[in-house]
N, C-alpha and C. Protein backbone atom coordinates (compact mmCIF):
# COMPACT_ATOMS: atom_id res chain seq x y z
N UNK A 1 36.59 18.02 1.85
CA UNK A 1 36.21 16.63 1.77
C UNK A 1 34.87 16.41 2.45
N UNK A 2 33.93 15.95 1.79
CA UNK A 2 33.03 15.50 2.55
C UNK A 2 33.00 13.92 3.09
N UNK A 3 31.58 13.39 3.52
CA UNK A 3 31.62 12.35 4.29
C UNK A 3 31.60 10.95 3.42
N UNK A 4 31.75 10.99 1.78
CA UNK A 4 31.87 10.09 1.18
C UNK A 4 33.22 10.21 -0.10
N UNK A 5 33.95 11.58 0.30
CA UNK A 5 34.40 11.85 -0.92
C UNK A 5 35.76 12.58 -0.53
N UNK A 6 37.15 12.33 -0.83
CA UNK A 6 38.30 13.40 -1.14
C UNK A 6 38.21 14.50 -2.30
N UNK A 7 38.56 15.34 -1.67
CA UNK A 7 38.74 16.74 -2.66
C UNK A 7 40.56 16.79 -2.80
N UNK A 8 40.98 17.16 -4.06
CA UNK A 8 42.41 17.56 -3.96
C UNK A 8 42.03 18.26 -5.12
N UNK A 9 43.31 18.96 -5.11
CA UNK A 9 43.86 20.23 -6.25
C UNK A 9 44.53 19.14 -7.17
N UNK A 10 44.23 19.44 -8.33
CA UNK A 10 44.93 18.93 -9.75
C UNK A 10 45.33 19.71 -10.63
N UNK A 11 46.14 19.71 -11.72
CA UNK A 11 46.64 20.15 -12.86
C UNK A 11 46.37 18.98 -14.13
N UNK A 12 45.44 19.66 -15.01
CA UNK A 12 44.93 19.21 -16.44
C UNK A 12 46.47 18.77 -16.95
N UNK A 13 47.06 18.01 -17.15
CA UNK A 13 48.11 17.99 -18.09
C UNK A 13 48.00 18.49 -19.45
N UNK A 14 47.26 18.33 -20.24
CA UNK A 14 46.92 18.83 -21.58
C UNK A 14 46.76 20.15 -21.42
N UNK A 15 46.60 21.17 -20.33
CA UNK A 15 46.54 22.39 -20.78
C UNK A 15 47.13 23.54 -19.23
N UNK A 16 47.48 22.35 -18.20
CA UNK A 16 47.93 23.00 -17.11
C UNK A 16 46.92 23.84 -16.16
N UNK A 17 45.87 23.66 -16.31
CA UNK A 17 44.52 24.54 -15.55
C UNK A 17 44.31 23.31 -14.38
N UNK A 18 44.26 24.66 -13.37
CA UNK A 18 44.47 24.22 -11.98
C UNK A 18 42.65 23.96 -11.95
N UNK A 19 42.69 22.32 -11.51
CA UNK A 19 41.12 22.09 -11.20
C UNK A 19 40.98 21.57 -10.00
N UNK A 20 39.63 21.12 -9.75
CA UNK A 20 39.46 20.32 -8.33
C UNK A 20 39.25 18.68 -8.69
N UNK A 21 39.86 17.66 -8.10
CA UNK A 21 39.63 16.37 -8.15
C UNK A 21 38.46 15.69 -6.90
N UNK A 22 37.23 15.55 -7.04
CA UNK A 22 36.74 14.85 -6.11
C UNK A 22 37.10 13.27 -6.36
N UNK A 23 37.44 12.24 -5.79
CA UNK A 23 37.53 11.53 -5.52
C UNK A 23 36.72 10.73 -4.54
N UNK A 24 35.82 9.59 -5.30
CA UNK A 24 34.72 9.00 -4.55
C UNK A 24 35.00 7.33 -4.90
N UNK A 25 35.20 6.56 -3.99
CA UNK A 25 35.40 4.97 -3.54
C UNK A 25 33.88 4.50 -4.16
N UNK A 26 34.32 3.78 -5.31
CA UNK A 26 33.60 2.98 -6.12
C UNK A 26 32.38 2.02 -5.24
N UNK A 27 32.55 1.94 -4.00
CA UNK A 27 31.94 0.73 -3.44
C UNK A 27 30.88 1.66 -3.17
N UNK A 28 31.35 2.77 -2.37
CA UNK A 28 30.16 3.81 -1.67
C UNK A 28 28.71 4.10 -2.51
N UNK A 29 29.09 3.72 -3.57
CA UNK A 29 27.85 3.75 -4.51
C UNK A 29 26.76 2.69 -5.14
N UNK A 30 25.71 2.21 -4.95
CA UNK A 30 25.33 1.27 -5.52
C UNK A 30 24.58 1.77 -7.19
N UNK A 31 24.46 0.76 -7.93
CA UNK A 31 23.65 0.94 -8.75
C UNK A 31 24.02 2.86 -9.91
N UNK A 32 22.94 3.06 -10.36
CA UNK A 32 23.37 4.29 -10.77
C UNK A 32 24.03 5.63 -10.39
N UNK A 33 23.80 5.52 -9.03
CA UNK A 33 23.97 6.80 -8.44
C UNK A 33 25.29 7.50 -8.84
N UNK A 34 26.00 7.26 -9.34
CA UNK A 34 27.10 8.26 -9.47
C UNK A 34 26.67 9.09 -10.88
N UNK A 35 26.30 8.02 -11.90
CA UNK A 35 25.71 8.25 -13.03
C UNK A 35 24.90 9.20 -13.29
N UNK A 36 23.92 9.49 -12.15
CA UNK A 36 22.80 10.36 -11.48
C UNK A 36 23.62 11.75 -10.89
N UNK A 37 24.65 11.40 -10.13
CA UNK A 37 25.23 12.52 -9.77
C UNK A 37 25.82 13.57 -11.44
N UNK A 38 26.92 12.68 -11.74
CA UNK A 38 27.49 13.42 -12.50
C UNK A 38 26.51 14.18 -13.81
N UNK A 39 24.89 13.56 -14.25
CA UNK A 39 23.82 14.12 -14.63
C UNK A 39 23.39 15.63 -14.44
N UNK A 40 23.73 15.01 -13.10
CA UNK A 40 23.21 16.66 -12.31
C UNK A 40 24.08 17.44 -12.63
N UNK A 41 25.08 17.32 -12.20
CA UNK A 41 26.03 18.46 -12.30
C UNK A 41 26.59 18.78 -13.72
N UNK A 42 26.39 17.95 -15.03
CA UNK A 42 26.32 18.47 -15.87
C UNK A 42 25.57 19.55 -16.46
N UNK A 43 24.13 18.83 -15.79
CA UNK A 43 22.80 19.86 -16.40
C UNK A 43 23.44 21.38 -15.52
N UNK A 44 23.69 21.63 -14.66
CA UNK A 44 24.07 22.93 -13.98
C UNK A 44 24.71 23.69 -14.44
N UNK A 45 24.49 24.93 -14.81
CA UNK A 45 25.43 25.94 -15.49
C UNK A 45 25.07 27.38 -14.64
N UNK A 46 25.22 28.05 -13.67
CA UNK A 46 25.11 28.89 -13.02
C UNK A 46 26.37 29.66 -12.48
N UNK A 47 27.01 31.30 -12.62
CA UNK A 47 28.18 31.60 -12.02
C UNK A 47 28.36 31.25 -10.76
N UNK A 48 27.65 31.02 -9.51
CA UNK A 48 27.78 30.88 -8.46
C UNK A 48 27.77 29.21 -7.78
N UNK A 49 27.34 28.33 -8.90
CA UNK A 49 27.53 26.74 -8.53
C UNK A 49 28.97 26.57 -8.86
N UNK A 50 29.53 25.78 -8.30
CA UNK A 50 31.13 24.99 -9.28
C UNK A 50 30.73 24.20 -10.41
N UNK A 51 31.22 24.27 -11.47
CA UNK A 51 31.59 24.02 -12.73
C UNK A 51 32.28 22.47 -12.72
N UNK A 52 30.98 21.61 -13.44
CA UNK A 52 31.30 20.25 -13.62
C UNK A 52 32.46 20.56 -15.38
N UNK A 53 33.54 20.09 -15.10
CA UNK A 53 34.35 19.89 -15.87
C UNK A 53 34.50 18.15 -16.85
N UNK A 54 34.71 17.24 -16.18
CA UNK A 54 34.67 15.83 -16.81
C UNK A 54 34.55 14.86 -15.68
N UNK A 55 34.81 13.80 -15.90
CA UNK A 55 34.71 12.21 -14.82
C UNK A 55 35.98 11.18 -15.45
N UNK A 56 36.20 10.93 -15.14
CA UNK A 56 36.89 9.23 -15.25
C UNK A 56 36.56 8.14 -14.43
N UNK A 57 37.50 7.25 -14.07
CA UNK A 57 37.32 6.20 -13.55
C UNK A 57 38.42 4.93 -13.21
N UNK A 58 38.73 4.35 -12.17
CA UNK A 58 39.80 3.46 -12.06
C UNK A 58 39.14 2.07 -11.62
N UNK A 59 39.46 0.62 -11.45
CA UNK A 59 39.13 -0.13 -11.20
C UNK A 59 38.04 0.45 -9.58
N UNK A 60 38.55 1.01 -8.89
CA UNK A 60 37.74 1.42 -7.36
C UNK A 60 37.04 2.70 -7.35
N UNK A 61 37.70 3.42 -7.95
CA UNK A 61 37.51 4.62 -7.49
C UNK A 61 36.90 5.89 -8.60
N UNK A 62 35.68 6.37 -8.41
CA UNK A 62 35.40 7.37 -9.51
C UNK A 62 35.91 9.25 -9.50
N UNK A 63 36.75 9.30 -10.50
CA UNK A 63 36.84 10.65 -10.46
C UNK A 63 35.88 11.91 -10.91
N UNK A 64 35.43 12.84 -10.16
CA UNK A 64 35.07 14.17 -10.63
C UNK A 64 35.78 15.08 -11.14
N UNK A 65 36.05 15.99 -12.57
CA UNK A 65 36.74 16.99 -12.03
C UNK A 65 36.04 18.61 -12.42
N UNK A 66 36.09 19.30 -11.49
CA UNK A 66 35.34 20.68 -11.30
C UNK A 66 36.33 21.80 -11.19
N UNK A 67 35.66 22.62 -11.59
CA UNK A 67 36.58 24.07 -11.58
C UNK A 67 36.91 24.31 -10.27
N UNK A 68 38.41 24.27 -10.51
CA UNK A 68 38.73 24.59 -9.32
C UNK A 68 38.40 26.26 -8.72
N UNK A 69 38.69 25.88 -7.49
CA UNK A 69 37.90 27.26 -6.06
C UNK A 69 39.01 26.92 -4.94
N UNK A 70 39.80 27.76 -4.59
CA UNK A 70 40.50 27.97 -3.73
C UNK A 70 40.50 29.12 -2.94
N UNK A 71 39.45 29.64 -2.75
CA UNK A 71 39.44 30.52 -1.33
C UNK A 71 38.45 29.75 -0.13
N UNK A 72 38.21 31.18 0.66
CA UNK A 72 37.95 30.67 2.01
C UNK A 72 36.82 30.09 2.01
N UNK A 73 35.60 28.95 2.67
CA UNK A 73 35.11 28.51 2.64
C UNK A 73 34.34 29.78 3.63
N UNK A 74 32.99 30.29 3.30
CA UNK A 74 32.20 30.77 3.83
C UNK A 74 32.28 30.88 5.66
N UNK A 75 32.00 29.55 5.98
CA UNK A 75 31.70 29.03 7.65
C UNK A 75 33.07 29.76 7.84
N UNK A 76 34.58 29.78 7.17
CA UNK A 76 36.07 30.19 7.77
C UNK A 76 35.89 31.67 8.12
N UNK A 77 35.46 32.48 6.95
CA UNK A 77 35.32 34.14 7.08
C UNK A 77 34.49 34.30 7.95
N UNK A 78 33.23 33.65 7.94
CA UNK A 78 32.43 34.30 9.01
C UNK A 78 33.02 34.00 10.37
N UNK A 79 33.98 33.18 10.92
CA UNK A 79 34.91 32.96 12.16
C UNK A 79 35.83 33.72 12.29
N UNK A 80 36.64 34.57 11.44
CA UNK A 80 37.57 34.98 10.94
C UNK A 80 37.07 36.42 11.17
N UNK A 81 35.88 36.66 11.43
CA UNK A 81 35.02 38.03 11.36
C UNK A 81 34.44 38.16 12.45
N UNK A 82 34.74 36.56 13.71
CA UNK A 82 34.43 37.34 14.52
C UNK A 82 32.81 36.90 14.75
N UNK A 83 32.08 36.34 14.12
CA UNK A 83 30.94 35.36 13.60
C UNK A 83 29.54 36.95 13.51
N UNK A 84 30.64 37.89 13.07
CA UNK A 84 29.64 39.05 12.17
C UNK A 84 30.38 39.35 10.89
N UNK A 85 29.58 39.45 10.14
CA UNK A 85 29.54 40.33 8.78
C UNK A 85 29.33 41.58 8.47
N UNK A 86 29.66 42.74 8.09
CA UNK A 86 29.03 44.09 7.17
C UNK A 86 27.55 43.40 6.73
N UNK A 87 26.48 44.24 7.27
CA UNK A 87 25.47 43.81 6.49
C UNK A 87 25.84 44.06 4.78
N UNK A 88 26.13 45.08 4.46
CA UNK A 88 26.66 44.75 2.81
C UNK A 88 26.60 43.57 2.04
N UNK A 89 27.41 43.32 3.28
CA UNK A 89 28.33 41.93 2.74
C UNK A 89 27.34 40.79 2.74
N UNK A 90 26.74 40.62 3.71
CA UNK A 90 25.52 40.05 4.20
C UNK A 90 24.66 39.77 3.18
N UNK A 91 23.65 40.94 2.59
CA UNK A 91 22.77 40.83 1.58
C UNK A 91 23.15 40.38 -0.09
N UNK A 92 24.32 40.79 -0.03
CA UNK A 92 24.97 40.43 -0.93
C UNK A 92 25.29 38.28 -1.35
N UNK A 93 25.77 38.34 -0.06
CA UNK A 93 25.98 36.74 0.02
C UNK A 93 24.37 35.52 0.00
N UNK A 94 23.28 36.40 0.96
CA UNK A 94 21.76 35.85 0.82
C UNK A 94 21.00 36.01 -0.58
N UNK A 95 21.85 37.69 -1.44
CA UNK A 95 21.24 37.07 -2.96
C UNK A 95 22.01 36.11 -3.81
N UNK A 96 23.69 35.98 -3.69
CA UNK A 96 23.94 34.79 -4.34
C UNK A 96 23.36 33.58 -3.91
N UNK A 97 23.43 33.49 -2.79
CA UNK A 97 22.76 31.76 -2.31
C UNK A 97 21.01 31.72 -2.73
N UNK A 98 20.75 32.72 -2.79
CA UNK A 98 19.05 32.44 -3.54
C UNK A 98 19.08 32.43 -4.75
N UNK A 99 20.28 33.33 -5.48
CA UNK A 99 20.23 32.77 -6.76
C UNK A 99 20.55 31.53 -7.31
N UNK A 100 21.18 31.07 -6.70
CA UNK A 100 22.10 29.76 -6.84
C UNK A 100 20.80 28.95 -6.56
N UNK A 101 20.25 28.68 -5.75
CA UNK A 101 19.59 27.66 -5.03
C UNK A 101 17.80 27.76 -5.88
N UNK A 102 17.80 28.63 -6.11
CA UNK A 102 16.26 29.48 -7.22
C UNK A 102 16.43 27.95 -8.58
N UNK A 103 17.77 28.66 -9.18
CA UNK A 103 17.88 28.12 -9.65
C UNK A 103 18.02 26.54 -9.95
N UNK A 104 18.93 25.78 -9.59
CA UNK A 104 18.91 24.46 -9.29
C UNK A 104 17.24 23.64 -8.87
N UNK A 105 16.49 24.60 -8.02
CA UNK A 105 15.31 24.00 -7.79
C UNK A 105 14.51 24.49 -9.58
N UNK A 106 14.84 25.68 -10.34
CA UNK A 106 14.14 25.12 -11.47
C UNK A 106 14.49 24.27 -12.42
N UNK A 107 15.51 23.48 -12.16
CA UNK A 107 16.35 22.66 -12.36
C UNK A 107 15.70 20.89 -11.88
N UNK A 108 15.19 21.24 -11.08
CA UNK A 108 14.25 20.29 -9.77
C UNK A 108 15.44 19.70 -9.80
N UNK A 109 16.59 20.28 -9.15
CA UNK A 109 17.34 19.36 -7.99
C UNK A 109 17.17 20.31 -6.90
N UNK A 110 17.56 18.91 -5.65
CA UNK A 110 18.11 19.97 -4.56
C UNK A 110 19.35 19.94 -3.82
N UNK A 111 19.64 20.14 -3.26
CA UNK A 111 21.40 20.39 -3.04
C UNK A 111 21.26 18.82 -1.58
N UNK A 112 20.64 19.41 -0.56
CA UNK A 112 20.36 18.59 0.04
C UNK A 112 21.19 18.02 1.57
N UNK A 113 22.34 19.35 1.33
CA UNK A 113 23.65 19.61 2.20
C UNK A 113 24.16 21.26 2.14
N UNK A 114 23.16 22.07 2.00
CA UNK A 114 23.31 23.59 1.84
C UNK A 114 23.81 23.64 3.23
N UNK A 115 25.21 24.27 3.67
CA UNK A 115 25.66 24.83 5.01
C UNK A 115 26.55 26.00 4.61
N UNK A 116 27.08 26.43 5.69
CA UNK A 116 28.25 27.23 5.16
C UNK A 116 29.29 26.65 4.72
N UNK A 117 30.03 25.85 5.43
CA UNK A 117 30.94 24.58 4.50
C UNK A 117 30.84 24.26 3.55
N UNK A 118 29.83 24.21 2.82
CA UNK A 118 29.33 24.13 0.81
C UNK A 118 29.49 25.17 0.51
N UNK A 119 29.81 26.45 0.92
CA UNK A 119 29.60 27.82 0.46
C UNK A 119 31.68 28.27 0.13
N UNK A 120 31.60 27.99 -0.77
CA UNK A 120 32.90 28.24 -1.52
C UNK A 120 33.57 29.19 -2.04
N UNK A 121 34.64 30.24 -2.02
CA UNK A 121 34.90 31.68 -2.60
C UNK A 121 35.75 31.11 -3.76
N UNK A 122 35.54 31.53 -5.20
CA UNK A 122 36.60 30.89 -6.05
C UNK A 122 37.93 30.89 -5.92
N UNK A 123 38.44 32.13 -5.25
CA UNK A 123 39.48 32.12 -5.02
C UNK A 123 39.96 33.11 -3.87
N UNK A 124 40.95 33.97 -3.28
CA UNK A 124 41.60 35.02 -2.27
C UNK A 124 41.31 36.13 -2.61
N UNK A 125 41.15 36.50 -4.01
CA UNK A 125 40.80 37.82 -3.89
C UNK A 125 39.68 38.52 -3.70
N UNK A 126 39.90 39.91 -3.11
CA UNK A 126 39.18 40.24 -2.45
C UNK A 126 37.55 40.68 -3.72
N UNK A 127 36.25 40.43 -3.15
CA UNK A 127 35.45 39.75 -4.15
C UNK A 127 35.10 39.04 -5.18
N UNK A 128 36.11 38.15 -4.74
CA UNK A 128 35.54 37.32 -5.93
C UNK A 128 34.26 36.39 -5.50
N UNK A 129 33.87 35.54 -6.28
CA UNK A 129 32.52 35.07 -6.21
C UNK A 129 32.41 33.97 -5.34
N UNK A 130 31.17 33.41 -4.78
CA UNK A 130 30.92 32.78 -3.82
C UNK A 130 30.04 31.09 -4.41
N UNK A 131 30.90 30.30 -4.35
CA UNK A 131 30.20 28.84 -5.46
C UNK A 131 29.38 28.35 -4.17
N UNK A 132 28.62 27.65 -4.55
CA UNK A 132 27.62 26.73 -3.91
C UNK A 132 28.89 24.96 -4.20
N UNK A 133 29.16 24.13 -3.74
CA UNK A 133 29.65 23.27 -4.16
C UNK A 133 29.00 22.37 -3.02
N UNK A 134 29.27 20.98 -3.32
CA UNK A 134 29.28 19.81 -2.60
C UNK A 134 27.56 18.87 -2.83
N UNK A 135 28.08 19.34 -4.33
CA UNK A 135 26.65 18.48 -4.55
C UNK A 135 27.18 16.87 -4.42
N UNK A 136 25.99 15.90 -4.31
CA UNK A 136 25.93 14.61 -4.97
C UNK A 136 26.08 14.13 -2.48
């Protein structure tokens, strides 16, 4: 969750695929900006960003929904490790985040909240890929 927004786990009913629900309070936004957000994250297509899936909407509240990512959040492993890495592991993780981030800027966005906490593993197993998330 960030500082304007709930994250929960959902299930697509129409097809049962486990996604992510951001959830953002209609007020928090003036004017276009959500409109602007969900823009962005359409234009994005990169393996290492999260995957804008669709939007809705309720009288208050606007929904996101993105491919879901359920592993460890970057900032957790590197605590979890002890706050070292395998360089391996290391160079490996500084070329996804430059690829990720290369990109989007030829994109001319910018993330604008890059930490380890945005740094997302799709899921538990062991290598799987590392998303950039928490745009907007």
């Amino acid at each position: 969750s960030g500082s304007y927004a709930t994250v929960k786990t959902a299930t697509l009913v129409a097809t049962g695929e486990s996604v992510t629900a951001k959830i953002i309070l209609k007020k928090t936004f003036e004017g276009d900006i959500f409109e602007k957000e969900v823009g962005v994250l359409k234009a994005l297509h990169h393996p290492n960003i999260v995957n804008f899936l669709d939007w809705f909407e309720s009288n208050d509240k606007h929904f996101l929904i993105l491919e879901s990512a359920t592993g460890d959040l970057l900032s957790d492993v590197l605590i979890a490790q002890g706050g070292k890495l395998p360089e391996k592991q290391t160079v490996q993780i500084i070329k996804t985040i430059l690829s990720a981030v290369t990109y989007i800027h030829s994109k001319n966005v910018i993330h604008r909240d890059l930490k380890l906490g945005n740094l997302l593993y799709k899921d538990c197993i062991p290598g799987t890929k590392l998303m950039i998330v928490g745009f907007g």
